[in-house]
N, C-alpha and C. Protein backbone atom coordinates (compact mmCIF):
# COMPACT_ATOMS: atom_id res chain seq x y z
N UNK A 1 -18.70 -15.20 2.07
CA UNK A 1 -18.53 -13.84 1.60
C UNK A 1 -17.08 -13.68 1.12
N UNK A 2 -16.95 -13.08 0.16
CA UNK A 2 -15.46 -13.38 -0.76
C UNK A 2 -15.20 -11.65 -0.44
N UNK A 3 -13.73 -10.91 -0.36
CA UNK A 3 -13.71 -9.83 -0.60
C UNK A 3 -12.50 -9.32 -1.61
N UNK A 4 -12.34 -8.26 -2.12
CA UNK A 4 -11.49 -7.90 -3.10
C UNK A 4 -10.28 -7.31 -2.91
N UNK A 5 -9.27 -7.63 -2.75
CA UNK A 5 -8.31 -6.85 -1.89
C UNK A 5 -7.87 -5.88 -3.38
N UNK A 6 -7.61 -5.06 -2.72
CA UNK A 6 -6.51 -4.15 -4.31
C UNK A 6 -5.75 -3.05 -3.77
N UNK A 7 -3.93 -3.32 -4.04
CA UNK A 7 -2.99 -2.89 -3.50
C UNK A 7 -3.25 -1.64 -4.52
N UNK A 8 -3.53 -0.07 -3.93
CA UNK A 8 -3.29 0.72 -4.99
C UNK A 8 -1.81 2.07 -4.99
N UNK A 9 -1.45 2.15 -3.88
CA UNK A 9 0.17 2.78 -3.73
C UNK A 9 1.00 2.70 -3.00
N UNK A 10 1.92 3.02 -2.55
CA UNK A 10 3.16 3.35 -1.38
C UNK A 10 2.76 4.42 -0.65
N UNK A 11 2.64 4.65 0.81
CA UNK A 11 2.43 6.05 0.93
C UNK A 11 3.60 5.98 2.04
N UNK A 12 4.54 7.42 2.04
CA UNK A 12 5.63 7.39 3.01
C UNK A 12 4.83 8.60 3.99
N UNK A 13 5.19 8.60 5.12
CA UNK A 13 5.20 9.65 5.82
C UNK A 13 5.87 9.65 6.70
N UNK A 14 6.89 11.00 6.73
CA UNK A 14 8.45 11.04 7.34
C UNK A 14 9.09 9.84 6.57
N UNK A 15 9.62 9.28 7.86
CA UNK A 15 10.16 7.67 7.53
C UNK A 15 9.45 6.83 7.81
N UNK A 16 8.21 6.86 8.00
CA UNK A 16 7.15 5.72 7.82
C UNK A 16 6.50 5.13 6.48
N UNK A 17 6.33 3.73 6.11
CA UNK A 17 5.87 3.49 5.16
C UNK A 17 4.64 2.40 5.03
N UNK A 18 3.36 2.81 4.38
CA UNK A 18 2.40 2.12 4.52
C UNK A 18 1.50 1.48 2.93
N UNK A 19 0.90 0.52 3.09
CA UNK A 19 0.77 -0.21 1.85
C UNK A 19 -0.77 0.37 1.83
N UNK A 20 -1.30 0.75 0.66
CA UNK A 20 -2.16 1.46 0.67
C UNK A 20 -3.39 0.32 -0.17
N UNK A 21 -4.57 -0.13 0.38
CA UNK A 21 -5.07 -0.71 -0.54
C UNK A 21 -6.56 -0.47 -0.04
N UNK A 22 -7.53 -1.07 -0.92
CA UNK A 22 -9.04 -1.04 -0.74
C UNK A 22 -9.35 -2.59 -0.83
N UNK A 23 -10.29 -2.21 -0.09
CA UNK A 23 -10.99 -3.63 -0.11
C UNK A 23 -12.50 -3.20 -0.66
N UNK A 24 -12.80 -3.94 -1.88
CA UNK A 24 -14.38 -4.07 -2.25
C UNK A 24 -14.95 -2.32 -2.74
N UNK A 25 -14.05 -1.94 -3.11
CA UNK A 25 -14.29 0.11 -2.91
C UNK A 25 -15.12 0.40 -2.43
N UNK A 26 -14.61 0.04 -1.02
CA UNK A 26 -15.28 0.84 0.08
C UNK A 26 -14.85 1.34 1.16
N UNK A 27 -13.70 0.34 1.63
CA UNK A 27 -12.44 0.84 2.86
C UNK A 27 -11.54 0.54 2.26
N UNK A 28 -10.83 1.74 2.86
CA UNK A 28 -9.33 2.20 2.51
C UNK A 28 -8.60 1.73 3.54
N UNK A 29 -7.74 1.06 3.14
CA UNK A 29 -6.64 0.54 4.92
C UNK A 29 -5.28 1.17 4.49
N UNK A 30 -4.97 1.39 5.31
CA UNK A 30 -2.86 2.00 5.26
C UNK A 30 -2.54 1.11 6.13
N UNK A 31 -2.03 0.14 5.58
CA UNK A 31 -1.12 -0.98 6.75
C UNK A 31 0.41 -0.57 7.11
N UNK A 32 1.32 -0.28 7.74
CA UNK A 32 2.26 -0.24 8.06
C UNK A 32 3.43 -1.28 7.74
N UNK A 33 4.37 -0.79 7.15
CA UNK A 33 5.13 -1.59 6.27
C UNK A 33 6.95 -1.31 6.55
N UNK A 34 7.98 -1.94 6.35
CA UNK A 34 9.28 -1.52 6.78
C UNK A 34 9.20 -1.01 5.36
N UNK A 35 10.75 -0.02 5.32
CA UNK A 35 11.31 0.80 4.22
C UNK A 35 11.75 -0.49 3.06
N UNK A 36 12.11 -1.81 3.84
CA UNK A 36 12.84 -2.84 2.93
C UNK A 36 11.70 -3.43 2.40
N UNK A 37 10.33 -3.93 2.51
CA UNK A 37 9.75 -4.35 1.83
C UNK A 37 8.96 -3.19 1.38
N UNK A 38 8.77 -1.68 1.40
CA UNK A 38 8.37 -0.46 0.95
C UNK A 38 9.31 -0.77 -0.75
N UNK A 39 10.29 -0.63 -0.51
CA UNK A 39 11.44 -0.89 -1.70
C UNK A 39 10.73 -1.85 -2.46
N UNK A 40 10.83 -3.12 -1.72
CA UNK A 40 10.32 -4.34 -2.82
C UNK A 40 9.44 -4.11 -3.69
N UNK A 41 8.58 -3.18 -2.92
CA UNK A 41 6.82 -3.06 -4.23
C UNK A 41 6.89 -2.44 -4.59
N UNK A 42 7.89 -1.04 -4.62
CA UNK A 42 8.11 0.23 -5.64
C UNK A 42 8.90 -0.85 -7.19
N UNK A 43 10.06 -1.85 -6.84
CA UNK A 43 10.63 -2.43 -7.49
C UNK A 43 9.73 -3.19 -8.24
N UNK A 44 9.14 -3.69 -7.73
CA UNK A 44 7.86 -4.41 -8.81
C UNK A 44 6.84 -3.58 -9.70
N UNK A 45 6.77 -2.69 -8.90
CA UNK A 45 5.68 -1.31 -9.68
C UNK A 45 4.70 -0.91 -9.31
N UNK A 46 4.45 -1.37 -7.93
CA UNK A 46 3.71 -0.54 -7.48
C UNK A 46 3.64 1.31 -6.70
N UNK A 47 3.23 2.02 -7.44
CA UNK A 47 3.25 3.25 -7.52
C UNK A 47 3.30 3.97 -6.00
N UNK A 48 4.08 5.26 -5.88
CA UNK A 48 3.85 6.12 -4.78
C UNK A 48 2.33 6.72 -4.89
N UNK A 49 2.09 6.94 -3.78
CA UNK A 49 0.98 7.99 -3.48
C UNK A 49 1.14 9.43 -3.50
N UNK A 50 0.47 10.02 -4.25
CA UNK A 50 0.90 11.15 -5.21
C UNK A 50 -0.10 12.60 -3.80
C-alpha cells in the first residue's frame, strides 16, 4: 500500500509551529515543528496557513 504525503502550509499558534500536510486527501496531520526549521520551509515556499 503506497501513500501520498502532501506538505500543504505552516501553521503557527502562539509560538508553536506545525507542518501541515495530508496524506491521500483524507487525513490531515499538524506535526509539531521548531521555529528554526518553521523558517526553513517558509524560505523554500512553503506557504502560511491563512
Amino acid at each position: 500500500m503506497e501513500f501520498q504525503l502532501l506538505v500543504t502550509c505552516i501553521l503557527q499558534e502562539g509560538n508553536a509551529f506545525f507542518l501541515v500536510t495530508k496524506v491521500d486527501d483524507v487525513i490531515t496531520l499538524k506535526v509539531p515543528i521548531t521555529a528554526g526549521v518553521a523558517g526553513l520551509f517558509l524560505a523554500l515556499g512553503v506557504p502560511r496557513c491563512s
